[in-house]
PDB file of N, CA and C in Angstrom:
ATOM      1  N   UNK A   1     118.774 110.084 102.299  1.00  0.00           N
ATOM      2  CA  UNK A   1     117.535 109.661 101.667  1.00  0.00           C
ATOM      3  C   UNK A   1     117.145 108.256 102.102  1.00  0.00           C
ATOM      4  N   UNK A   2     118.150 107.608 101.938  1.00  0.00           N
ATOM      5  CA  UNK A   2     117.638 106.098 102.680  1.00  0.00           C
ATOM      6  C   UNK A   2     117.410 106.015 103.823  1.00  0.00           C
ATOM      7  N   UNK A   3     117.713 106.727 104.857  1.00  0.00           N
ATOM      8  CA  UNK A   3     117.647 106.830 106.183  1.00  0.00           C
ATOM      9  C   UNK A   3     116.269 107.256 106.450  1.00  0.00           C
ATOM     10  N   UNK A   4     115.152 108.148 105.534  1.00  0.00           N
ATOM     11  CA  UNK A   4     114.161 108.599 105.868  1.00  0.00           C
ATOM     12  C   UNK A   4     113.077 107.215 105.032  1.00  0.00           C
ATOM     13  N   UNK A   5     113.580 106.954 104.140  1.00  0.00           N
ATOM     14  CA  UNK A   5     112.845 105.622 103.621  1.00  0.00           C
ATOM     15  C   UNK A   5     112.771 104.295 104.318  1.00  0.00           C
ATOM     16  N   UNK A   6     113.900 104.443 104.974  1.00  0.00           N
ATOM     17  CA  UNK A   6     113.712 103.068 105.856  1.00  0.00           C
ATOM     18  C   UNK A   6     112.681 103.240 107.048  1.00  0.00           C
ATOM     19  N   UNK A   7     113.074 104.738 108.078  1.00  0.00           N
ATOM     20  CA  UNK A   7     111.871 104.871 108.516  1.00  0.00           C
ATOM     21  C   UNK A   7     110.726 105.095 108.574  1.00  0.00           C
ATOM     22  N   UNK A   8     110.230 105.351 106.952  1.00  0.00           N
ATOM     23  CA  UNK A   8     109.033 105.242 106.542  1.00  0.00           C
ATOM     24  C   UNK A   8     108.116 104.223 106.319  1.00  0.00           C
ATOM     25  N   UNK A   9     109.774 103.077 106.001  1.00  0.00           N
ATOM     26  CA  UNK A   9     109.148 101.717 105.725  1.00  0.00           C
ATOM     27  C   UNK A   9     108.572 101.026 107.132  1.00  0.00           C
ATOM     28  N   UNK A  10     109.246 101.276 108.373  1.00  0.00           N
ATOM     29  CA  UNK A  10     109.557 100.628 109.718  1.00  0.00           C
ATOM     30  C   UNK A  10     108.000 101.025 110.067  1.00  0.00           C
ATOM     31  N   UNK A  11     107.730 102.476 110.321  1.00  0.00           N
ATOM     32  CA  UNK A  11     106.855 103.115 110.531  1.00  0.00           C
ATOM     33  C   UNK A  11     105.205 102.100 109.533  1.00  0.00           C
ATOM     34  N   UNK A  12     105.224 101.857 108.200  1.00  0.00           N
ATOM     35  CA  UNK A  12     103.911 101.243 107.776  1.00  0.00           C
ATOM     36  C   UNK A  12     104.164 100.048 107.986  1.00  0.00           C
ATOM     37  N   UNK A  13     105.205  99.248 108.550  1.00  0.00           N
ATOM     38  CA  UNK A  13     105.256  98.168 108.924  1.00  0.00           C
ATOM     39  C   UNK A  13     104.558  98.003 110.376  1.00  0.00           C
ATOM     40  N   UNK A  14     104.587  98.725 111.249  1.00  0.00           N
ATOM     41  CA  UNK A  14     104.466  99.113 112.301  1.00  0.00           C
ATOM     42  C   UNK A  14     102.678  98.988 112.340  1.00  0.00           C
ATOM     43  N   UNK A  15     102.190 100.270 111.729  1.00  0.00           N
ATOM     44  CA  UNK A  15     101.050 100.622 111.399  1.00  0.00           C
ATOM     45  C   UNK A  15     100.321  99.062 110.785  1.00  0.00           C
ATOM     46  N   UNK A  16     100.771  98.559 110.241  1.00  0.00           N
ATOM     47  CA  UNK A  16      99.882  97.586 109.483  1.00  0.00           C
ATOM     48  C   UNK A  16     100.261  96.134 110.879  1.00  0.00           C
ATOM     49  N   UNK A  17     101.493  96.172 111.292  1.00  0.00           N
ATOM     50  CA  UNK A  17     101.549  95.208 112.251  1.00  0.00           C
ATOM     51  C   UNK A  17     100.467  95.435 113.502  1.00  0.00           C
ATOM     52  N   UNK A  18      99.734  96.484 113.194  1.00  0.00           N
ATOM     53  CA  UNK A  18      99.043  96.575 115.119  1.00  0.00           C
ATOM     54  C   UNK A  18      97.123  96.427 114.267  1.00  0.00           C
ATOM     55  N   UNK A  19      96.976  97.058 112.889  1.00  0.00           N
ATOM     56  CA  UNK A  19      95.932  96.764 112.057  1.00  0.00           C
ATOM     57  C   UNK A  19      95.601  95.106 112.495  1.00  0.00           C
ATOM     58  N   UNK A  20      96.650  94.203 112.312  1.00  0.00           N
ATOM     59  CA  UNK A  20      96.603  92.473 112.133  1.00  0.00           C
ATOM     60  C   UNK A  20      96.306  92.394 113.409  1.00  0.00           C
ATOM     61  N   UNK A  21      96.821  92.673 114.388  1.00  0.00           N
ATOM     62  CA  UNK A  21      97.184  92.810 115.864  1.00  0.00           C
ATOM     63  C   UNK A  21      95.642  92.643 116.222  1.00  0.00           C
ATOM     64  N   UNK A  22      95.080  93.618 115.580  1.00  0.00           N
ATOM     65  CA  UNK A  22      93.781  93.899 116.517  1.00  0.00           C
ATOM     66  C   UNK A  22      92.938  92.986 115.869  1.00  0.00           C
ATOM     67  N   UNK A  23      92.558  92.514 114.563  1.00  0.00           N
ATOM     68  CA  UNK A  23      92.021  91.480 114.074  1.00  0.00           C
ATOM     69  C   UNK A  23      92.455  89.938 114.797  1.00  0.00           C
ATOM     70  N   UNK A  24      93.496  89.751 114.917  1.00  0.00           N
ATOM     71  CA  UNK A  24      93.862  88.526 115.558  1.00  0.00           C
ATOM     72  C   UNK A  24      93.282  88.403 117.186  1.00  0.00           C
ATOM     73  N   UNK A  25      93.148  89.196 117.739  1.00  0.00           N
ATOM     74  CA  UNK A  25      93.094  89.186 119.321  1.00  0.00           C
ATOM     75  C   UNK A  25      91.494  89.389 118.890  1.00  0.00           C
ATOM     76  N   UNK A  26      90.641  89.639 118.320  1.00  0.00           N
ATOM     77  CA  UNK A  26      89.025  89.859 118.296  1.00  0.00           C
ATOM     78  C   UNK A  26      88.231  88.106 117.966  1.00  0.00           C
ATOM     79  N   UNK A  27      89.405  87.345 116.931  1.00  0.00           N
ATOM     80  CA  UNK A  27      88.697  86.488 117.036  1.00  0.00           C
ATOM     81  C   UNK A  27      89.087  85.263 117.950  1.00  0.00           C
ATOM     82  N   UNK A  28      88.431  84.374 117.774  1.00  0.00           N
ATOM     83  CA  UNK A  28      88.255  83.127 118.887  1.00  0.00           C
ATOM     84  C   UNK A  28      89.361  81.965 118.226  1.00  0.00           C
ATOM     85  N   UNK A  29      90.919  82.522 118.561  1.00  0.00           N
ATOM     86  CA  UNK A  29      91.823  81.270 118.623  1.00  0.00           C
ATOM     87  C   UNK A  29      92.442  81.030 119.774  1.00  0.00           C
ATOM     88  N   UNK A  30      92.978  79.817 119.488  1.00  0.00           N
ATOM     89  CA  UNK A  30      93.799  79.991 121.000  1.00  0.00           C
ATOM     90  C   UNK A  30      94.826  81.168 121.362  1.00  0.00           C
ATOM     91  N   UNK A  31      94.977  81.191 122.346  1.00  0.00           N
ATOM     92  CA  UNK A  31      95.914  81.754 123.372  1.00  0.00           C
ATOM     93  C   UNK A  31      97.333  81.883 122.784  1.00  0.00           C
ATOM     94  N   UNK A  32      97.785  80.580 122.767  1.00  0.00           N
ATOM     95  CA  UNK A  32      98.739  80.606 122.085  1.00  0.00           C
ATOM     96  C   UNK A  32      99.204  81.026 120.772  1.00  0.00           C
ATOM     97  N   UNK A  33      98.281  80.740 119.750  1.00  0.00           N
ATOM     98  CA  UNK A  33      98.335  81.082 118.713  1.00  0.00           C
ATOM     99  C   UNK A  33      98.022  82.749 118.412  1.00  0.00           C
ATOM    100  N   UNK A  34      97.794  83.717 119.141  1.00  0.00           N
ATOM    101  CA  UNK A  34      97.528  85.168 119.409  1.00  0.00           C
ATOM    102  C   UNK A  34      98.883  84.968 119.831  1.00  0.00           C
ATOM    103  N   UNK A  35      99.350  84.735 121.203  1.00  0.00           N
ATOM    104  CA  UNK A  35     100.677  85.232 121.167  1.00  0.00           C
ATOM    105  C   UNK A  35     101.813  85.347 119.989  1.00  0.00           C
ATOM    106  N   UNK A  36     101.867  83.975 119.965  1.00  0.00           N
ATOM    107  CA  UNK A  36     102.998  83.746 118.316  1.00  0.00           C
ATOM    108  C   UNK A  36     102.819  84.922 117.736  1.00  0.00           C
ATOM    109  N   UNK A  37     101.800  84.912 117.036  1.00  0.00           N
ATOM    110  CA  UNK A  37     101.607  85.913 115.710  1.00  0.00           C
ATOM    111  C   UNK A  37     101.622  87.172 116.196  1.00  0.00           C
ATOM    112  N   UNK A  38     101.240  87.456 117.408  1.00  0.00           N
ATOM    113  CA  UNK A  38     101.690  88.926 118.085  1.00  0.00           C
ATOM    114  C   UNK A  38     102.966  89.347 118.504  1.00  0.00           C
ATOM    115  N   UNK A  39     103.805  88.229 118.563  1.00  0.00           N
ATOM    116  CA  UNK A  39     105.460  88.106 118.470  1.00  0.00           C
ATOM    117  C   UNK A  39     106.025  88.776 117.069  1.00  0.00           C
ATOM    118  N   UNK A  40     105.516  87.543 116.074  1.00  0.00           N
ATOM    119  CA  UNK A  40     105.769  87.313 114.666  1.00  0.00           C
ATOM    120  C   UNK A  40     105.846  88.606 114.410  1.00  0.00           C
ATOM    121  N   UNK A  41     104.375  89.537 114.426  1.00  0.00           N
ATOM    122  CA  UNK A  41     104.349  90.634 113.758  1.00  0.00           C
ATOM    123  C   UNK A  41     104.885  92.029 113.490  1.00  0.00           C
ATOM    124  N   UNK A  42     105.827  91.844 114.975  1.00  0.00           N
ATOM    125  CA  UNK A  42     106.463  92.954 115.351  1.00  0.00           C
ATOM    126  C   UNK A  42     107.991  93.077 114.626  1.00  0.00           C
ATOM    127  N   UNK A  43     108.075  91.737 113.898  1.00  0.00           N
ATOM    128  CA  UNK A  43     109.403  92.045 113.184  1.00  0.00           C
ATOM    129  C   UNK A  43     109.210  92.811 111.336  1.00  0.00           C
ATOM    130  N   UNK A  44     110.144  93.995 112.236  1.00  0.00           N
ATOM    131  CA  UNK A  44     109.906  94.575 110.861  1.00  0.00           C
ATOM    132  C   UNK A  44     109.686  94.101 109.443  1.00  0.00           C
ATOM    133  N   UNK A  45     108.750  94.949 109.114  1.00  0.00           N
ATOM    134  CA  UNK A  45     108.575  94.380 107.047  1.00  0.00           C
ATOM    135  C   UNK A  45     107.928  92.613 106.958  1.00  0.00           C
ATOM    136  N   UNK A  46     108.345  91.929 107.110  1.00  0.00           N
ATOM    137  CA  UNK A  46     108.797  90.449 107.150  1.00  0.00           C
ATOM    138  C   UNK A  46     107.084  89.675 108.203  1.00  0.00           C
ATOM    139  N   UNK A  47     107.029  90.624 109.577  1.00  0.00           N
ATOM    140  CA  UNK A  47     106.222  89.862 110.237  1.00  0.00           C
ATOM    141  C   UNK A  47     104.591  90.081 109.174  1.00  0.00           C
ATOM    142  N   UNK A  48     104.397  91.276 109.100  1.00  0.00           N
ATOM    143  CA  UNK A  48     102.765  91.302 108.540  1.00  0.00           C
ATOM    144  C   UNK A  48     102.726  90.716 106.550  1.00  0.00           C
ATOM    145  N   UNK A  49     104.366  90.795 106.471  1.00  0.00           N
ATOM    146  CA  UNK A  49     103.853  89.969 105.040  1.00  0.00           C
ATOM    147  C   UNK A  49     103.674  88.210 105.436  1.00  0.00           C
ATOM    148  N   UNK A  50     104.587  87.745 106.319  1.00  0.00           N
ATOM    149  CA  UNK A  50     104.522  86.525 106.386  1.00  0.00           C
ATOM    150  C   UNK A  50     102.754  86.284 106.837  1.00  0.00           C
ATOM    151  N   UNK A  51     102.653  87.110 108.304  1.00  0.00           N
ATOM    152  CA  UNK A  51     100.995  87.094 108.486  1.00  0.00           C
ATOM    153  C   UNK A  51     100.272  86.748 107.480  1.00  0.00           C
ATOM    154  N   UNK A  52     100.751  87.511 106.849  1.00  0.00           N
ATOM    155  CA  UNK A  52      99.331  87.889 105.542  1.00  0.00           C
ATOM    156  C   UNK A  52      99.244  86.796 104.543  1.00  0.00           C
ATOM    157  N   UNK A  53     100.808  86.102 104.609  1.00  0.00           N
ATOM    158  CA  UNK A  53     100.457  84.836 103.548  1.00  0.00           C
ATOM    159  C   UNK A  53     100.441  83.722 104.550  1.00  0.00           C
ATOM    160  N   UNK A  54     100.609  83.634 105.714  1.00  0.00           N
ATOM    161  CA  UNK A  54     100.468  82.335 105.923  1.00  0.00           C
ATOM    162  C   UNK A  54      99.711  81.852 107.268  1.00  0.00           C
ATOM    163  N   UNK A  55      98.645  83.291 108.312  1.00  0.00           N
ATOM    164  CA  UNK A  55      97.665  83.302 109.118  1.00  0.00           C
ATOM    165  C   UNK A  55      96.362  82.748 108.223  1.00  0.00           C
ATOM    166  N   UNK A  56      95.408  81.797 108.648  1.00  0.00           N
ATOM    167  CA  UNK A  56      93.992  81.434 108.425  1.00  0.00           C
ATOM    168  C   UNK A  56      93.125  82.221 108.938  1.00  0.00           C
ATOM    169  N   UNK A  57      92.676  83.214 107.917  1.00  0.00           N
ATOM    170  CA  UNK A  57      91.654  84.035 108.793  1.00  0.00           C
ATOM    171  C   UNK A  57      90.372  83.170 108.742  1.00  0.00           C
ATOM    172  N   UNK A  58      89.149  83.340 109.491  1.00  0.00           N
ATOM    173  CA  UNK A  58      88.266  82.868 109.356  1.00  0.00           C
ATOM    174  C   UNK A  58      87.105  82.420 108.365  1.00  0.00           C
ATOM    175  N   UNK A  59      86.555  82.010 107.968  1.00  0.00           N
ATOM    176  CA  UNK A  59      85.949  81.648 106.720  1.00  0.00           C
ATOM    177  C   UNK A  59      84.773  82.668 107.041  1.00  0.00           C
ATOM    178  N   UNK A  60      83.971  82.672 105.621  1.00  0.00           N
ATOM    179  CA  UNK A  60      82.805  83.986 105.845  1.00  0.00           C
ATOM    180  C   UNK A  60      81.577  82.568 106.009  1.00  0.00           C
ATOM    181  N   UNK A  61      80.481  83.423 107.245  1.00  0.00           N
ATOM    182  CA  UNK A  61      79.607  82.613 107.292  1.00  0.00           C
ATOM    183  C   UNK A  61      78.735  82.815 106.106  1.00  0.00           C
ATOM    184  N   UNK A  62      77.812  82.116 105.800  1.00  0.00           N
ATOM    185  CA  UNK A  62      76.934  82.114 104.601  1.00  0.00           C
ATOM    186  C   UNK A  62      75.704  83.135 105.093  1.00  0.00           C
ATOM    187  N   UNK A  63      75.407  83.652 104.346  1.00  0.00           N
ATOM    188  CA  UNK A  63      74.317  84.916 104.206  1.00  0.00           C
ATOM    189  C   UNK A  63      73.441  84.804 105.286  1.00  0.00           C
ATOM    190  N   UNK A  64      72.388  83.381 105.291  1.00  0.00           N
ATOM    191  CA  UNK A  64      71.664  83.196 105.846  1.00  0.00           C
ATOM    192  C   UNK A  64      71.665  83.040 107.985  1.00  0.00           C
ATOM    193  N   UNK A  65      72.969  83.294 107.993  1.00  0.00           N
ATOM    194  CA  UNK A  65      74.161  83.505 109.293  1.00  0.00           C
ATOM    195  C   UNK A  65      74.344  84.117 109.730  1.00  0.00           C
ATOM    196  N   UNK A  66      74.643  85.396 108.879  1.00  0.00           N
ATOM    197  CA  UNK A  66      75.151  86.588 109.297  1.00  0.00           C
ATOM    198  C   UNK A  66      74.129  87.354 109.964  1.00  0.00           C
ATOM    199  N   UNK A  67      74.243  88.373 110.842  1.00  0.00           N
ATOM    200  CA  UNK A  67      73.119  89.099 111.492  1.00  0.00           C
ATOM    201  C   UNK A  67      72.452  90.354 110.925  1.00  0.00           C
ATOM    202  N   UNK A  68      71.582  90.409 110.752  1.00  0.00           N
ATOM    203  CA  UNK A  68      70.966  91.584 110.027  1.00  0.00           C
ATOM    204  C   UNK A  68      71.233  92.879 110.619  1.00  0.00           C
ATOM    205  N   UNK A  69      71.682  94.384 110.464  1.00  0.00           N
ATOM    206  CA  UNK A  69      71.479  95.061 110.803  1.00  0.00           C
ATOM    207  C   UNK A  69      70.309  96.245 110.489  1.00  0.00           C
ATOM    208  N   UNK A  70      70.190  96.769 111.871  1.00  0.00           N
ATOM    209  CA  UNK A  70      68.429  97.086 112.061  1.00  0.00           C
ATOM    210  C   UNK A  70      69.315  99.188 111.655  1.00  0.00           C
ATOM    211  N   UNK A  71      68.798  99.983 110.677  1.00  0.00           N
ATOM    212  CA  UNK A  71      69.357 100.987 111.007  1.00  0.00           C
ATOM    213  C   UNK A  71      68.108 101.901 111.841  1.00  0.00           C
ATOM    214  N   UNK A  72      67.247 101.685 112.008  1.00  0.00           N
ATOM    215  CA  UNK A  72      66.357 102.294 113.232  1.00  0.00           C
ATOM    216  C   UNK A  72      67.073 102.165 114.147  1.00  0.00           C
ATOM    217  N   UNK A  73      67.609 101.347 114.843  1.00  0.00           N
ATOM    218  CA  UNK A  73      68.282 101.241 116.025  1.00  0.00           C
ATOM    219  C   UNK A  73      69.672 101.399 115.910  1.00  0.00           C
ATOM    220  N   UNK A  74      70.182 101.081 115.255  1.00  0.00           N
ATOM    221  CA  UNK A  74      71.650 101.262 114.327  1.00  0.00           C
ATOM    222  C   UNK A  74      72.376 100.157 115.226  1.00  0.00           C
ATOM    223  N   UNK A  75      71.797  99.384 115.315  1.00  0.00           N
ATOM    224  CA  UNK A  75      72.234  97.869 115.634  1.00  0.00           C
ATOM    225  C   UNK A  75      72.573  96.792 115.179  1.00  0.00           C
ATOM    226  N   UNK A  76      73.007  95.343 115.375  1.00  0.00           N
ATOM    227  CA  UNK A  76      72.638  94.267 114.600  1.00  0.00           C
ATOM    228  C   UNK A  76      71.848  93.438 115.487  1.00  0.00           C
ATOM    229  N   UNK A  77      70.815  92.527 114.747  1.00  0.00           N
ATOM    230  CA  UNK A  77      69.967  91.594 115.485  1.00  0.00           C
ATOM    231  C   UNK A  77      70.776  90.604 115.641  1.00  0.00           C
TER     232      UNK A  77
END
């Protein structure tokens, strides 16, 4: 029983480590700082909780910032 729980655990560790993965590499940090945390994350359990408490995600721009989306075109301006 523990043997299938651990790889269940490894497995959403996994899953949620490549979720962060792809958020981190989309926005605009350094180089370096994508690598680290793309290191970091791959250690089981441990990498995407530490991520999660101690990566700066980006701040939200204010309303008047953000880009409108057009659904006629199903775009954003």
């Amino acid at each position: 029983m523990l043997d299938t729980l651990t790889k269940a655990v490894f497995v959403v560790s996994v899953l949620v480590a490549i979720v962060c993965m792809q958020s981190l590499w989309r926005g605009r940090y350094h180089t370096s700082k994508k690598i680290f945390w793309t290191l970091f994350l791959f250690v089981p359990v441990m990498g995407p909780i530490l991520y999660a408490g101690l990566f700066e995600p980006p701040p939200v721009k204010p309303k008047n910032e953000q880009p409108e989306f057009d659904p006629a075109s199903r775009r954003w301006k």
